[in-house]
N, C-alpha and C. Protein backbone atom coordinates (compact mmCIF):
# COMPACT_ATOMS: atom_id res chain seq x y z
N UNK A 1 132.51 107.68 103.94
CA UNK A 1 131.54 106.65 104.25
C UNK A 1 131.73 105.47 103.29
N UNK A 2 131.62 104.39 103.61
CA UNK A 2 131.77 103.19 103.05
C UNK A 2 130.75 102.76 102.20
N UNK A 3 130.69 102.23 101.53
CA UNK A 3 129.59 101.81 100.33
C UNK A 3 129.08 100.78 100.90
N UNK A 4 127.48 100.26 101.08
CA UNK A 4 127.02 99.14 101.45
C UNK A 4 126.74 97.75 100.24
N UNK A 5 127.55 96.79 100.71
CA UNK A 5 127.38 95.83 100.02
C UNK A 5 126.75 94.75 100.03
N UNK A 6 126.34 93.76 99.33
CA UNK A 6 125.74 92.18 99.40
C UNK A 6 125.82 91.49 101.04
N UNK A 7 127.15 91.74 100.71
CA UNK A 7 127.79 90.67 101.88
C UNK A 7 127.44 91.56 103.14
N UNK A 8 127.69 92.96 103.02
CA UNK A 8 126.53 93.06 104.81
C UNK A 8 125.31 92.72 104.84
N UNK A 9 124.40 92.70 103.71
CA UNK A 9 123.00 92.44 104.35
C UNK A 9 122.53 90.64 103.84
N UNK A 10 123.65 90.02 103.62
CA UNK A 10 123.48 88.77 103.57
C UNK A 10 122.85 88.39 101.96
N UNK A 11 123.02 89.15 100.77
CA UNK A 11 122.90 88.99 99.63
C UNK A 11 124.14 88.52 98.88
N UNK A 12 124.20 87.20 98.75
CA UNK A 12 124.51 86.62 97.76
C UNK A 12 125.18 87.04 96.11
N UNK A 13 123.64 87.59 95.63
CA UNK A 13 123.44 88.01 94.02
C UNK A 13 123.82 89.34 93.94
N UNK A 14 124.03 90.41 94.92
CA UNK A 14 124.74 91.26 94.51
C UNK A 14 126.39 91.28 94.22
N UNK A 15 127.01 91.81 93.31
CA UNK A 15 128.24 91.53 92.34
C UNK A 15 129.10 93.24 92.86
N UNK A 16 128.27 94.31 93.17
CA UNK A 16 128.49 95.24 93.13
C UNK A 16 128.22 96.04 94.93
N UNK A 17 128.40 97.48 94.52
CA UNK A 17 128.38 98.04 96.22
C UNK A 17 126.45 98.15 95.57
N UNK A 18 126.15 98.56 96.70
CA UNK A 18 124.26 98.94 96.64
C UNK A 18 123.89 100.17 95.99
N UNK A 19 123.02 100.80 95.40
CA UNK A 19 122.84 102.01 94.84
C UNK A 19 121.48 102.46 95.74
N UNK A 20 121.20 103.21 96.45
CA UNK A 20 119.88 103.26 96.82
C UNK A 20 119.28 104.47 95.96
N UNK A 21 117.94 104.34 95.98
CA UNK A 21 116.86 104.97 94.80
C UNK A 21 117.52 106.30 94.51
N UNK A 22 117.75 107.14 95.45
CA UNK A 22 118.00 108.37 95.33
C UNK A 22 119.42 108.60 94.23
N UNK A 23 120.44 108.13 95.00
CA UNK A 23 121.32 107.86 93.66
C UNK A 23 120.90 107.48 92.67
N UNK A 24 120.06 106.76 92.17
CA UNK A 24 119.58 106.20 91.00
C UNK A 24 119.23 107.21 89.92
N UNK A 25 118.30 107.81 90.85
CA UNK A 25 117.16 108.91 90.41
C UNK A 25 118.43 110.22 89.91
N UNK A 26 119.47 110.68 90.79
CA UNK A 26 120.42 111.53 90.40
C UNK A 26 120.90 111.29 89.11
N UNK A 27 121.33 109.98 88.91
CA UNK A 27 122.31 109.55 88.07
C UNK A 27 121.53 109.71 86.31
N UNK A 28 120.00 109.40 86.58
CA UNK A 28 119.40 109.37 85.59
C UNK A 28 118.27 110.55 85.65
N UNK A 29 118.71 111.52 86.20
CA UNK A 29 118.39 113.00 86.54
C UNK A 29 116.78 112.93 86.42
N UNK A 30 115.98 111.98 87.07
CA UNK A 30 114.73 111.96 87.41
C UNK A 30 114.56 111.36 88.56
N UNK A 31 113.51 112.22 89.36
CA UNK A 31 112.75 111.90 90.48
C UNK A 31 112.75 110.55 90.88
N UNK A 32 113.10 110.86 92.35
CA UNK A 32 113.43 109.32 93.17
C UNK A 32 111.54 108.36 93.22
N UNK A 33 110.79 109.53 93.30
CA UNK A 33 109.58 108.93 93.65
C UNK A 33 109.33 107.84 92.44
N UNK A 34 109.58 108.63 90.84
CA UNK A 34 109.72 108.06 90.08
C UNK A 34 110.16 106.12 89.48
N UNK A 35 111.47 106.45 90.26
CA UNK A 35 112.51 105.55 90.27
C UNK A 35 111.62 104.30 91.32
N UNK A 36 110.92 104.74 92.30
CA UNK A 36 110.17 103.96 93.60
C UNK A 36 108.71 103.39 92.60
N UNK A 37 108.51 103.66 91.86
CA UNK A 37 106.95 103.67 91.36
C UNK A 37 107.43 102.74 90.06
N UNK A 38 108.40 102.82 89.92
CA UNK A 38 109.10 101.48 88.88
C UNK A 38 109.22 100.63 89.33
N UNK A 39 110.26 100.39 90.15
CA UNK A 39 110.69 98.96 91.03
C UNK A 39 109.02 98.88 91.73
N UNK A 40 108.30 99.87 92.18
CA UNK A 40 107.37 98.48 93.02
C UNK A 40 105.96 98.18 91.91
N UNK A 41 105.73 98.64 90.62
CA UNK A 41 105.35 98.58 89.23
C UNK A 41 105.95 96.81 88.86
N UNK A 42 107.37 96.89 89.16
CA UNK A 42 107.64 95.25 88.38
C UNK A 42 108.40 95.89 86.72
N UNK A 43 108.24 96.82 86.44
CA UNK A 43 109.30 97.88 85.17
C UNK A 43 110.14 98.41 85.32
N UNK A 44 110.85 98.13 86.38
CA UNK A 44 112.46 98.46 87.11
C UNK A 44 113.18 97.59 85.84
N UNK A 45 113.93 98.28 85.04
CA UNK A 45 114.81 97.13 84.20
C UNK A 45 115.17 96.44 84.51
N UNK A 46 116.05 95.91 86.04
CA UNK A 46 117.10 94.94 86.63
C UNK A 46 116.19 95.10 88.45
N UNK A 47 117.32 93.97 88.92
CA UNK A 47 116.66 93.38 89.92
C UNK A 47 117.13 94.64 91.36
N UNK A 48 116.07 94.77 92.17
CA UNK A 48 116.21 95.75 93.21
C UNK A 48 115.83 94.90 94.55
N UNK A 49 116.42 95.77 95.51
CA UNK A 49 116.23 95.15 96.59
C UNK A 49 115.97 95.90 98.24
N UNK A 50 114.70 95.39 98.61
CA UNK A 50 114.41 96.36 100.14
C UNK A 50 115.41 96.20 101.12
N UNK A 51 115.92 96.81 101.37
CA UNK A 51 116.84 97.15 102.64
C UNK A 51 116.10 97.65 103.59
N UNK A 52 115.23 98.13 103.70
CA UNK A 52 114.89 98.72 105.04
C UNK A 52 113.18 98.54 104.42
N UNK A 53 112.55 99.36 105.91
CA UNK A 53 111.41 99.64 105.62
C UNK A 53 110.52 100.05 104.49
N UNK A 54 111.33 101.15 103.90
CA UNK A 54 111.29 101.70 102.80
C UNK A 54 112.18 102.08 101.84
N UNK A 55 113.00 101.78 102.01
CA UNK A 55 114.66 101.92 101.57
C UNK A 55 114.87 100.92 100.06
N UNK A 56 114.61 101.40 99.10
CA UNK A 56 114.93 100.41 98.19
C UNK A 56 115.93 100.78 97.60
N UNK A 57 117.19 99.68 97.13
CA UNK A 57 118.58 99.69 96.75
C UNK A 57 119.00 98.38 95.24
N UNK A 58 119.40 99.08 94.63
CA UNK A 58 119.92 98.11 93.52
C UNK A 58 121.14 97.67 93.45
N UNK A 59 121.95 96.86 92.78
CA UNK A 59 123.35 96.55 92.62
C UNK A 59 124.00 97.33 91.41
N UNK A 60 124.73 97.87 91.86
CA UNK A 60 125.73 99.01 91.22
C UNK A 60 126.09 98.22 89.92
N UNK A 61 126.73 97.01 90.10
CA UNK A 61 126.78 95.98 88.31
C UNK A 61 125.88 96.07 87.68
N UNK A 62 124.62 95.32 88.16
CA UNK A 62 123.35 95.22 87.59
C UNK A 62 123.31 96.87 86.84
N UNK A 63 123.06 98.22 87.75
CA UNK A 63 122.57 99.40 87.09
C UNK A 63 123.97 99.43 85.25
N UNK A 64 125.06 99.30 86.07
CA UNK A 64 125.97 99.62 85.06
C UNK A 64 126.19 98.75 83.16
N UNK A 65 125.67 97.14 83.94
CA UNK A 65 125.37 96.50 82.69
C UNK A 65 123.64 96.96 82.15
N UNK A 66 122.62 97.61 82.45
CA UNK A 66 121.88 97.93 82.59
C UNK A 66 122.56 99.14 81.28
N UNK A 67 123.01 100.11 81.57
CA UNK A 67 123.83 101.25 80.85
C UNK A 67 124.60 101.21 80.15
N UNK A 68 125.62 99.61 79.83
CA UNK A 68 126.07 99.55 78.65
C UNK A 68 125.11 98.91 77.53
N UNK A 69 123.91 98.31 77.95
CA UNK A 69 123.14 97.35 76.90
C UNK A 69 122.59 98.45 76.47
N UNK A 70 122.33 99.61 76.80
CA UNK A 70 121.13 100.65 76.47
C UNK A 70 121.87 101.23 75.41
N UNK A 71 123.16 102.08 75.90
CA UNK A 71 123.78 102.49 75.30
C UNK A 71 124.65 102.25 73.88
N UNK A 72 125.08 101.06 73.69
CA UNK A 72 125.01 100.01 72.49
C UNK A 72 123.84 100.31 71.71
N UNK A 73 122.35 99.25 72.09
CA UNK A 73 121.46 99.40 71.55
C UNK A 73 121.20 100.83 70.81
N UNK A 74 121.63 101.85 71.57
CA UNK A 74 121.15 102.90 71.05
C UNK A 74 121.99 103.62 69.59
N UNK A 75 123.61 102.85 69.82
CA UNK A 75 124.36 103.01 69.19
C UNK A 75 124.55 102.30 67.90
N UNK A 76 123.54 101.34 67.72
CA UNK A 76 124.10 100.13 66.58
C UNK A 76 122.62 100.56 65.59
N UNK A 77 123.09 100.36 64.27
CA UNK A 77 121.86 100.12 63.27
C UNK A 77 122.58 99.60 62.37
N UNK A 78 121.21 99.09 61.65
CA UNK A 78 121.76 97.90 61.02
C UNK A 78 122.05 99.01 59.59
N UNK A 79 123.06 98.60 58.83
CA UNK A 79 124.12 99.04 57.46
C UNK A 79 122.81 99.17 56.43
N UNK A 80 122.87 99.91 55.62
CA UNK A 80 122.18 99.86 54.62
C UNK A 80 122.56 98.79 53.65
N UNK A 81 121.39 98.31 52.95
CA UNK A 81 121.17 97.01 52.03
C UNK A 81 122.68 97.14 51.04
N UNK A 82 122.61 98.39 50.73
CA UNK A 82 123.68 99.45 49.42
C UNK A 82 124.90 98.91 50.19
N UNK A 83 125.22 99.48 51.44
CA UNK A 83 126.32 99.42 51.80
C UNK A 83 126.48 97.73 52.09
N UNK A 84 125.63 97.10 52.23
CA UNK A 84 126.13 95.03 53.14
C UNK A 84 126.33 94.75 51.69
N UNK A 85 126.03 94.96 50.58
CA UNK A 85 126.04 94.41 49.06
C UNK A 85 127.54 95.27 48.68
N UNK A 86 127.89 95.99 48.85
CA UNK A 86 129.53 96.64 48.44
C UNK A 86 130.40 95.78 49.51
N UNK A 87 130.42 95.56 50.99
CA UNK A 87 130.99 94.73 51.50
C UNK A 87 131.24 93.23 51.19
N UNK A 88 129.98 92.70 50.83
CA UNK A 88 130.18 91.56 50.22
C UNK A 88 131.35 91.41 49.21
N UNK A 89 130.60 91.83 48.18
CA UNK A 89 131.54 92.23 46.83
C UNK A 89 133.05 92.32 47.07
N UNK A 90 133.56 93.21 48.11
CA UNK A 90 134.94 94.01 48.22
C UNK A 90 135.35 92.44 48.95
N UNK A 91 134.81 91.68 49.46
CA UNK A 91 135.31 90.57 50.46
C UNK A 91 135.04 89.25 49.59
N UNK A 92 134.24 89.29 48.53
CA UNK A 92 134.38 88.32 47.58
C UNK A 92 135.75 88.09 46.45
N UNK A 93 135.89 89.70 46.12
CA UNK A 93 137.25 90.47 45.18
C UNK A 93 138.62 89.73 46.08
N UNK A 94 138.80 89.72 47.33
CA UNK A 94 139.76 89.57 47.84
C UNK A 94 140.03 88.14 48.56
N UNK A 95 138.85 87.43 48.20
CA UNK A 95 138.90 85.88 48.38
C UNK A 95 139.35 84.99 47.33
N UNK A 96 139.23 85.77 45.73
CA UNK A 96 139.22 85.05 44.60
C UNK A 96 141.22 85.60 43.91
């Protein structure tokens, strides 16, 4: 089966194939109802879109840059004071 994209349902702003809720909900191993009670809340992280009656679908880019910002964020802290003051130093030593 073919992946549904922007360009069949006349969307523009999608970059990616469509994700509809249920995939969503798999991918982030919680309940689709869940995933439905976000997007129509307005606390959907990224932008979603009705396809059908009830059918709500996101853009596969959108979810994926969505999953690298998180994942980063979750990954970065900031250096201890100890450690940015020995960097300095070691990068001052090798300027002079």
């Amino acid at each position: 089966m073919d992946r549904l994209t922007g360009k069949d349902l006349g969307l523009t702003a999608v970059r990616g194939y469509l994700l509809v809720t249920k995939e969503i909900a798999e991918f982030l191993r919680t309940s689709e109802r869940w995933v439905q009670s976000h997007m129509n809340d307005g606390t959907f992280p990224f932008r979603w879109y009705l396809i059908g009656e009830r059918l709500h679908a996101a853009d596969s880019a959108d979810f994926d840059d969505w999953l690298h910002r998180i994942m980063i964020e979750a990954g970065t802290a900031p250096l201890p004071l100890k450690a940015v003051k020995k960097i300095k130093k070691e990068e001052e030593a090798k300027a002079s």
